[in-house]
Protein backbone atom coordinates (compact mmCIF):
# COMPACT_ATOMS: atom_id res chain seq x y z
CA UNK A 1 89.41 86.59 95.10
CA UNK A 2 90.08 87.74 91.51
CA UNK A 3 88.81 89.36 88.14
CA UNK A 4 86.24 87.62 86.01
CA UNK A 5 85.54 88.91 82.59
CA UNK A 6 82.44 87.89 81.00
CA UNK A 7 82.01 87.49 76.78
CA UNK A 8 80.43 90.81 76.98
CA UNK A 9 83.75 92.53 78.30
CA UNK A 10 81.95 93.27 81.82
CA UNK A 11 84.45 92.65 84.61
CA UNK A 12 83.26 91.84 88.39
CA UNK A 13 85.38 90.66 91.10
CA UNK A 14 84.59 87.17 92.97
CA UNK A 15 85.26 85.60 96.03
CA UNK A 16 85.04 82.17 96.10
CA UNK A 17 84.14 80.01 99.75
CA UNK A 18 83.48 77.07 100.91
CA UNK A 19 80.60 76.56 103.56
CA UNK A 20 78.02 73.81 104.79
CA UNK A 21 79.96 71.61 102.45
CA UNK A 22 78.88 73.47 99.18
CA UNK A 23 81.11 75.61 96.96
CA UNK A 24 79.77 79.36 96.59
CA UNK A 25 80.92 82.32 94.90
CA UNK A 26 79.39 85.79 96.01
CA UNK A 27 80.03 89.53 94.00
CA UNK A 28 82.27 91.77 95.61
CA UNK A 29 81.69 94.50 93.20
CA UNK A 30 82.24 95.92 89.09
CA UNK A 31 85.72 96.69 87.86
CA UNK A 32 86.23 99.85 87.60
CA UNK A 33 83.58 101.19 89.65
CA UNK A 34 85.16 98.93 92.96
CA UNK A 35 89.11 99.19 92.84
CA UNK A 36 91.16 96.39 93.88
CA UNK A 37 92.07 98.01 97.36
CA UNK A 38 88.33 98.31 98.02
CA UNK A 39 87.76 94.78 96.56
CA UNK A 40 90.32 93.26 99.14
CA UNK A 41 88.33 95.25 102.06
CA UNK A 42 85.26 93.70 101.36
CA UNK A 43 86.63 90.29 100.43
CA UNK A 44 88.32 90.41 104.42
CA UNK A 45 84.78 91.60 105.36
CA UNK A 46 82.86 88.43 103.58
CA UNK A 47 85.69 86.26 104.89
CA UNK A 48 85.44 87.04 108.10
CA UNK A 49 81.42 86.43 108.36
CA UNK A 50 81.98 82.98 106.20
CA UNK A 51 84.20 81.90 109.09
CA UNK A 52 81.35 82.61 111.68
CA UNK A 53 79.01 80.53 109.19
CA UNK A 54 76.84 83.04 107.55
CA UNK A 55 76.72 83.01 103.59
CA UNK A 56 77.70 87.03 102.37
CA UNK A 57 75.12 87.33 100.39
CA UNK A 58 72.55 86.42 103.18
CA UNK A 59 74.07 89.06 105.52
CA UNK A 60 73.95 91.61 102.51
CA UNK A 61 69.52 90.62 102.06
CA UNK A 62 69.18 90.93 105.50
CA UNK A 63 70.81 94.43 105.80
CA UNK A 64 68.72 95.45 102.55
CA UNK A 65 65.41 94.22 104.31
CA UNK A 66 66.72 96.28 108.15
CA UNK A 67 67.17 99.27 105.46
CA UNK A 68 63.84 99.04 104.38
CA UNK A 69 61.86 97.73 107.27
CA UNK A 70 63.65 101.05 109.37
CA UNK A 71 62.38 103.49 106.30
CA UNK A 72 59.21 102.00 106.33
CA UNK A 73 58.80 102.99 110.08
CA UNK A 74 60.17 106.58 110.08
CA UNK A 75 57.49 109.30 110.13
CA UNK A 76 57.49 110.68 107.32
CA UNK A 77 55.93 107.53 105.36
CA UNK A 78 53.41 106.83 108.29
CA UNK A 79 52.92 110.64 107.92
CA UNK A 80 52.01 109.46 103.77
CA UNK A 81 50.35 106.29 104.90
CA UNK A 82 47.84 108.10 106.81
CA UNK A 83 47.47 110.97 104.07
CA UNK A 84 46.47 108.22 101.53
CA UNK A 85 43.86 106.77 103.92
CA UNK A 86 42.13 110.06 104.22
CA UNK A 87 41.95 111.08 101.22
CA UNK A 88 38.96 109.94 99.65
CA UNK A 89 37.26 111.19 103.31
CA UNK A 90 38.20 114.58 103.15
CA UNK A 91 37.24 117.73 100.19
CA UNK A 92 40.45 118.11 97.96
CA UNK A 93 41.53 121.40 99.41
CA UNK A 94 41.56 119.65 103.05
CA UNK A 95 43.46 117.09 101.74
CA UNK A 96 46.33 119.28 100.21
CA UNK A 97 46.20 121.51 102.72
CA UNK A 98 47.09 118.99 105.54
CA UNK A 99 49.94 117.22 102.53
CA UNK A 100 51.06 121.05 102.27
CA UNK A 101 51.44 121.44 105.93
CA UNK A 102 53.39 118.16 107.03
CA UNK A 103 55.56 117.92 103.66
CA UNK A 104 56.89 121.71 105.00
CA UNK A 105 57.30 121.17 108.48
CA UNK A 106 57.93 117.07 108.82
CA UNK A 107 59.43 115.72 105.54
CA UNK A 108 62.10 118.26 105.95
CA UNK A 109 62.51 118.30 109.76
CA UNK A 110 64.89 115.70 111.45
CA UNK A 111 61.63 114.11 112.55
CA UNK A 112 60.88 113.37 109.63
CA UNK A 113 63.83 110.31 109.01
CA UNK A 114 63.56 109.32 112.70
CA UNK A 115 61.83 106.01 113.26
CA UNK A 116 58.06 106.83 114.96
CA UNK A 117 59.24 104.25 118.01
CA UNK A 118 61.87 106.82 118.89
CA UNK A 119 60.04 109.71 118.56
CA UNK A 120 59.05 111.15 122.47
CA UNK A 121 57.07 114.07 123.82
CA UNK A 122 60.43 116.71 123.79
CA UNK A 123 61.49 115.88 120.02
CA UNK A 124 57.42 116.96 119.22
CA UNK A 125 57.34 119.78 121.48
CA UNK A 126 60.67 121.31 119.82
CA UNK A 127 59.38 120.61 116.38
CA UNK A 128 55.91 122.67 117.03
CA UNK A 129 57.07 125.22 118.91
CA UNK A 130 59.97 126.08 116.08
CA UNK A 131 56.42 126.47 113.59
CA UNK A 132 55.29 128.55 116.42
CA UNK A 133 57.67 130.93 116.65
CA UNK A 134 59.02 130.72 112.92
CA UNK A 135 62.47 132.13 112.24
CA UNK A 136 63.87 130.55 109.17
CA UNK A 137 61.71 130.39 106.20
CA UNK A 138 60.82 127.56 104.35
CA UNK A 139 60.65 127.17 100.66
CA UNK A 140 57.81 128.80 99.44
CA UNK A 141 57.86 131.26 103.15
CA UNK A 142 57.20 134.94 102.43
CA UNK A 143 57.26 136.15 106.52
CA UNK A 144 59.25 135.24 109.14
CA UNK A 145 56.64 135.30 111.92
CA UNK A 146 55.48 132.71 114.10
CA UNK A 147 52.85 130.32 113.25
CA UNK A 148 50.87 129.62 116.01
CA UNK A 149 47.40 128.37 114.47
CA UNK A 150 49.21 126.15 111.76
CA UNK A 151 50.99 124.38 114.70
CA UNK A 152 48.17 123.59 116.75
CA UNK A 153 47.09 122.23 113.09
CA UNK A 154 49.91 119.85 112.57
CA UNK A 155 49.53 119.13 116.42
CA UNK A 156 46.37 117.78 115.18
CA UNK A 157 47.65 116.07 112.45
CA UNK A 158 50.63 114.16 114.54
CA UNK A 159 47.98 113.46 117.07
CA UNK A 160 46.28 111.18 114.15
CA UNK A 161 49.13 109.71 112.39
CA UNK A 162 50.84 108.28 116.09
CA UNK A 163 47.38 107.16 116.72
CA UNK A 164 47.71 104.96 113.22
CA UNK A 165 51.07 104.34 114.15
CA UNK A 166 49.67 102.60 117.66
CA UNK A 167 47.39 100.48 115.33
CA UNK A 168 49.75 99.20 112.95
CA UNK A 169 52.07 97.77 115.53
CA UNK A 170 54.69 100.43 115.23
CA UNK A 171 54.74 102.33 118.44
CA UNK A 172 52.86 101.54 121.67
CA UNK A 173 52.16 105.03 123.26
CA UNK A 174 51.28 108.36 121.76
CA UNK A 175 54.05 110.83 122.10
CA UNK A 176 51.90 113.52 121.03
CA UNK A 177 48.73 112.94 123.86
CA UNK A 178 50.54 114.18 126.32
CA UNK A 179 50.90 117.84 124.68
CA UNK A 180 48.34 119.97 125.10
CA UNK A 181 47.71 122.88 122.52
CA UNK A 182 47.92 124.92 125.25
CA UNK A 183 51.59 123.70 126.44
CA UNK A 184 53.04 124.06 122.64
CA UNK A 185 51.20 127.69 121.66
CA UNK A 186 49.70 130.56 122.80
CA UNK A 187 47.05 131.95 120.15
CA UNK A 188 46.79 135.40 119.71
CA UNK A 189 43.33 137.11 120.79
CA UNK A 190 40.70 136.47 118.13
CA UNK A 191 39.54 139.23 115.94
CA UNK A 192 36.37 139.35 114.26
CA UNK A 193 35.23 140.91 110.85
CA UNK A 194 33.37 143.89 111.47
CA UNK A 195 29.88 144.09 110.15
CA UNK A 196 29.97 147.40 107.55
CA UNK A 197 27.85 150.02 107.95
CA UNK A 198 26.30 151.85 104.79
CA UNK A 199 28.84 154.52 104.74
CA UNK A 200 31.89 152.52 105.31
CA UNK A 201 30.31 149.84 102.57
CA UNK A 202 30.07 153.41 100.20
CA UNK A 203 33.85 153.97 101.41
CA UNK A 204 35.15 150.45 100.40
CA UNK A 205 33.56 149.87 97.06
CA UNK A 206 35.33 153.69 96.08
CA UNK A 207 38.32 152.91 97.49
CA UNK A 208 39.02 149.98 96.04
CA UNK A 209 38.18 151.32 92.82
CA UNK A 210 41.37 153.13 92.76
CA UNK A 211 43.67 150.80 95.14
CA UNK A 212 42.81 147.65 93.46
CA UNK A 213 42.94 146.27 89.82
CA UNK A 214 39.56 146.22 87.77
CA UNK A 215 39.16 142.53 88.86
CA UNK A 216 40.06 142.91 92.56
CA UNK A 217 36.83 145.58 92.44
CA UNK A 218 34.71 143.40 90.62
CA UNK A 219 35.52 140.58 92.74
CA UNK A 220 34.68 142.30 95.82
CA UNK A 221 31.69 143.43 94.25
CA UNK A 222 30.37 140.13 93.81
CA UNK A 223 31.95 138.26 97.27
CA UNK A 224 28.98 141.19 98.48
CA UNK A 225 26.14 140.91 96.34
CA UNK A 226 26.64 136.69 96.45
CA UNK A 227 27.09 136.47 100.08
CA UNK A 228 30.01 133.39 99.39
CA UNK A 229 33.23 132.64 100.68
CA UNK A 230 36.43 134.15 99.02
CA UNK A 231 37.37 130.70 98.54
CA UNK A 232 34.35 129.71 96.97
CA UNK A 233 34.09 132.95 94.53
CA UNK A 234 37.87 132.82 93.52
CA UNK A 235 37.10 128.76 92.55
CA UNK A 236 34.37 129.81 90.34
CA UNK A 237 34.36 128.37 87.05
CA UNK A 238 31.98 129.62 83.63
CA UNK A 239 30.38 126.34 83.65
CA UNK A 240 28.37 126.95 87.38
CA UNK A 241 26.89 130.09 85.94
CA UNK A 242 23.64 130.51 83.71
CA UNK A 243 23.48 134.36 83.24
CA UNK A 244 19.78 133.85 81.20
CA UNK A 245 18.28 132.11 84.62
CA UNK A 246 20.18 133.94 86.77
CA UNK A 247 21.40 131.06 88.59
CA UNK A 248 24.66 130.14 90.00
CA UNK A 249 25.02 126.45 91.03
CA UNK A 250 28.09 125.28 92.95
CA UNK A 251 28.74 121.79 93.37
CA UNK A 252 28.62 119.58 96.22
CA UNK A 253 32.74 119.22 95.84
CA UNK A 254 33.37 123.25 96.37
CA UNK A 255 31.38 123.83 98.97
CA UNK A 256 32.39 123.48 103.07
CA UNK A 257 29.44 121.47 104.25
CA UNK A 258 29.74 118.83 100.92
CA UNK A 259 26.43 120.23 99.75
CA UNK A 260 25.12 121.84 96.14
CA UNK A 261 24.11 125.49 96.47
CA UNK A 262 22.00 127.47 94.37
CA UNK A 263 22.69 131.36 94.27
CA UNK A 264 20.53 133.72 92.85
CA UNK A 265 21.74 136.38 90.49
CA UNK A 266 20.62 140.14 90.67
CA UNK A 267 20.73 142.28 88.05
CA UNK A 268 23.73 144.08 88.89
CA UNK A 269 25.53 140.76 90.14
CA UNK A 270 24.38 139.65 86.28
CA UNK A 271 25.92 142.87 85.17
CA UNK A 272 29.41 142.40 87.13
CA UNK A 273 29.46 138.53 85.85
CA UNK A 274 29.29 139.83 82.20
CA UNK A 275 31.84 142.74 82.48
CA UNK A 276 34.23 139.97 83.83
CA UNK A 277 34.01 137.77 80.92
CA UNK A 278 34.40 140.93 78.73
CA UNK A 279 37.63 141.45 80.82
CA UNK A 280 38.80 138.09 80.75
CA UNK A 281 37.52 136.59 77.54
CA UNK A 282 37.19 132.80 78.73
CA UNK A 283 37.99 130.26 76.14
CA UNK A 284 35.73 127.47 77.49
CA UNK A 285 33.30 126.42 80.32
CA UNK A 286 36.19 125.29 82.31
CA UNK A 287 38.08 128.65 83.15
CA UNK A 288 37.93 130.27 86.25
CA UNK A 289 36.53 133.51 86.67
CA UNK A 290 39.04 135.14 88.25
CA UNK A 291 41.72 133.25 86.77
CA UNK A 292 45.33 134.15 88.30
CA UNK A 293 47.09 136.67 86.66
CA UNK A 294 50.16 134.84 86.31
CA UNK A 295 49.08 131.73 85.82
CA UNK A 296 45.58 131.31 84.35
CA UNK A 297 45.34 127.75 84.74
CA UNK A 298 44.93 128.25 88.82
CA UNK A 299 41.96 130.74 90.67
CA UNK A 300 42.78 134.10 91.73
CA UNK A 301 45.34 133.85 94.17
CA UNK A 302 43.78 133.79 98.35
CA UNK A 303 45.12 136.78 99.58
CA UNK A 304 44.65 139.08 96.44
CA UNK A 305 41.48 140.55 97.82
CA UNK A 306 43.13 140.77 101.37
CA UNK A 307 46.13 142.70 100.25
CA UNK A 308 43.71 145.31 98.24
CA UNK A 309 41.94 145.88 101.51
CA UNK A 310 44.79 146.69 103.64
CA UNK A 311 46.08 149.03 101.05
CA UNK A 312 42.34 150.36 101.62
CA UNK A 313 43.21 151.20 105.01
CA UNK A 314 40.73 147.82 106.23
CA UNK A 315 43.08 146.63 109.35
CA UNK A 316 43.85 147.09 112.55
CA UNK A 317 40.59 148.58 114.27
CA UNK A 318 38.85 148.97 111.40
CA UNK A 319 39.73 145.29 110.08
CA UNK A 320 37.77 144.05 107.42
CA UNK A 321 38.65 140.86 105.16
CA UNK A 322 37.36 138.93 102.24
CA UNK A 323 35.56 136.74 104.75
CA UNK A 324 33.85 139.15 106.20
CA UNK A 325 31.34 140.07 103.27
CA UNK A 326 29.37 137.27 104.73
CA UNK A 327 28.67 138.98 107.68
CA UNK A 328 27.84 142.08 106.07
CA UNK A 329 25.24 140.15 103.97
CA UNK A 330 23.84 138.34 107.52
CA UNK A 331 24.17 141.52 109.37
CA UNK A 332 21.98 143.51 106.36
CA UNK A 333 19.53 140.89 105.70
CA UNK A 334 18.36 140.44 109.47
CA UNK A 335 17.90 143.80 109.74
C-alpha cells in the first residue's frame, strides 16, 4: 500500500496485487478524506478477497449493482413505477391524488424501503390499519383522527402495484389479496346530503351572508344556480365563461366522466359571475375564479365552502355540504 500524488497535487492511496498472473493496482481511497488507519483496514479487506481470487474492484461493482438491484425492488419505486404507467390513463387530479396518498403513507413508512418480496399480509395489515386509526400526524396533517376511507383507498392502490409487482418478476403472490377491506376498516355509517327545502335554502343563502366572506356567498350562490360540483366551480377559470352568450363550457379534462359540458347562464348566475370579477379583478383568461386567497395561482381551497357551512350551523342532523347543491338542483327540478 502507499501514497500516490498525482501532478495535480491530488493524493489517493493504492494497493498494489498480483492475481491470474497480471499486475493490478485498485483505489483504496483520497488522502485526506480516508486516513491511513482506515486505508490499512481496507487494504487487509482487499487483501484478504485477492487471496480467495476475486479482483477488489470486481467485488466493489458487484456490491454497487446488489445496492441498486435491492432499491430497485423496494416498494416505494414499484409504488412510482406503477404511478408513471397510469398516468396518462387517469384525469390529473386522480393521478395526484393517488401520488399524494402513497408518498404520505408509503414513502415514509418502513414499507416503503423494504424489498416488495418481503413484504407479507401482517406488515400491510399494520400499515393500513395505523391510516385507519391515525394518531401521529403527517406533514401537511391538520386532525388526528382515523382515516378509514383513505385506507381502504391505498388498500386499493397496494392491491394494483403487488399485482405489477407479480408481472415484472418481482414477487410471486399478492400480499395484499388476502385482506379484505372489511378485515383492515370499519367505515362509518354513510350520511347523505339533505335535499333543502325552500325555507332552509332562504336560511342558508342569509346565513352565509354574514358567516362567510363575500366570495364564500357568491360561490355558494353559483354551486346552486349551476348545479356543478364544488370541485368543478372552485377550478373555474375566465376563459370557460362567455357572459354575452351566457354560456359556460367546461372541458373534457375538468369534468368526472372525461366529457365537455355546456352550462347555461341565468340572469342572476350572469349577475353573480360579473360581481366576482369586480371583486377579484382577473388579469387574464387564465385566472381562476375563485382564486385562493393566499395563493392566487391555485383554486379556492376544497373545504372553504365546507367550513362556512358548519359555522352556518349545516352538520350533524341538519348536514348539508358543498356537494350537496346538486341534489338540491335534482331534487327542485323533478319536482
Amino acid at each position: 500500500m502507499y501514497l500516490r500524488v498525482s501532478v495535480s497535487g491530488s493524493k489517493v492511496w493504492k494497493f498494489d496485487y498480483r492475481l491470474d498472473g497480471k499486475d493490478c493496482s485498485y483505489t483504496l481511497g483520497r488522502f485526506p478524506d480516508l486516513s491511513i488507519t482506515d486505508a490499512r483496514q481496507r487494504r487487509s479487506a482487499a487483501a484478504k478477497l485477492v487471496a480467495s481470487g476475486i479482483h477488489p474492484k470486481a467485488y466493489e461493482k458487484q456490491l454497487q449493482q446488489q445496492t441498486v438491484a435491492h432499491q430497485k425492488n423496494t416498494l416505494w419505486p414499484v409504488c412510482e413505477e406503477w404511478l408513471e404507467d397510469n398516468r396518462g390513463k387517469w384525469t390529473p387530479y386522480c393521478h395526484a391524488q393517488a401520488t399524494r396518498f402513497l408518498a404520505r403513507y408509503v414513502k415514509g413508512s418502513p414499507l416503503g424501503t423494504m424489498p416488495v418480496r418481503d413484504i407479507k399480509v401482517s406488515h400491510v395489515h399494520d400499515l393500513l390499519q395505523s391510516i385507519a386509526k391515525r394518531k401521529a400526524l403527517a406533514d401537511d396533517e391538520r386532525k388526528a383522527e382515523g382515516a378509514p376511507h383513505i385506507a381502504i383507498r391505498v388498500r386499493q392502490h397496494l392491491d394494483a402495484i403487488f399485482r405489477r409487482a407479480i408481472i415484472s418478476g418481482r414477487v410471486d403472490a399478492n400480499p395484499v389479496a388476502a385482506l379484505k377491506a372489511s378485515d383492515v376498516v370499519t367505515l362509518p355509517p354513510t350520511r347523505h346530503n339533505r335535499a333543502l327545502e325552500a325555507h332552509e335554502l332562504k336560511h342558508l343563502l342569509a346565513t352565509f351572508s354574514v358567516t362567510g366572506t363575500q366570495r364564500t356567498h357568491l360561490a355558494m350562490c353559483l354551486l346552486l344556480l349551476t348545479s356543478l360540483r364544488s370541485v368543478e366551480l372552485r377550478g373555474a377559470r375566465w376563459r370557460e365563461i362567455d357572459l354575452q352568450s351566457a354560456i359556460w363550457a367546461i372541458p373534457e379534462e375538468r369534468m368526472k366522466m372525461e366529457r365537455p359540458h355546456v352550462v347555461p347562464l341565468s340572469r342572476r348566475a350572469i349577475e353573480i359571475s360579473e360581481k366576482i370579477r369586480e371583486i377579484n379583478r382577473p388579469k387574464s383568461a387564465d385566472d381562476y375564479l375563485f382564486p385562493n386567497v393566499r395563493d392566487e395561482s391555485r383554486p379556492m381551497a376544497a373545504t372553504t365552502i365546507n367550513a362556512a357551512l358548519v359555522r352556518s350551523g349545516f352538520n350533524h342532523e341538519r348536514l348539508f355540504r358543498a356537494h350537496g347543491a346538486r341534489g338540491t338542483f335534482s331534487t327542485w327540478a323533478h319536482e
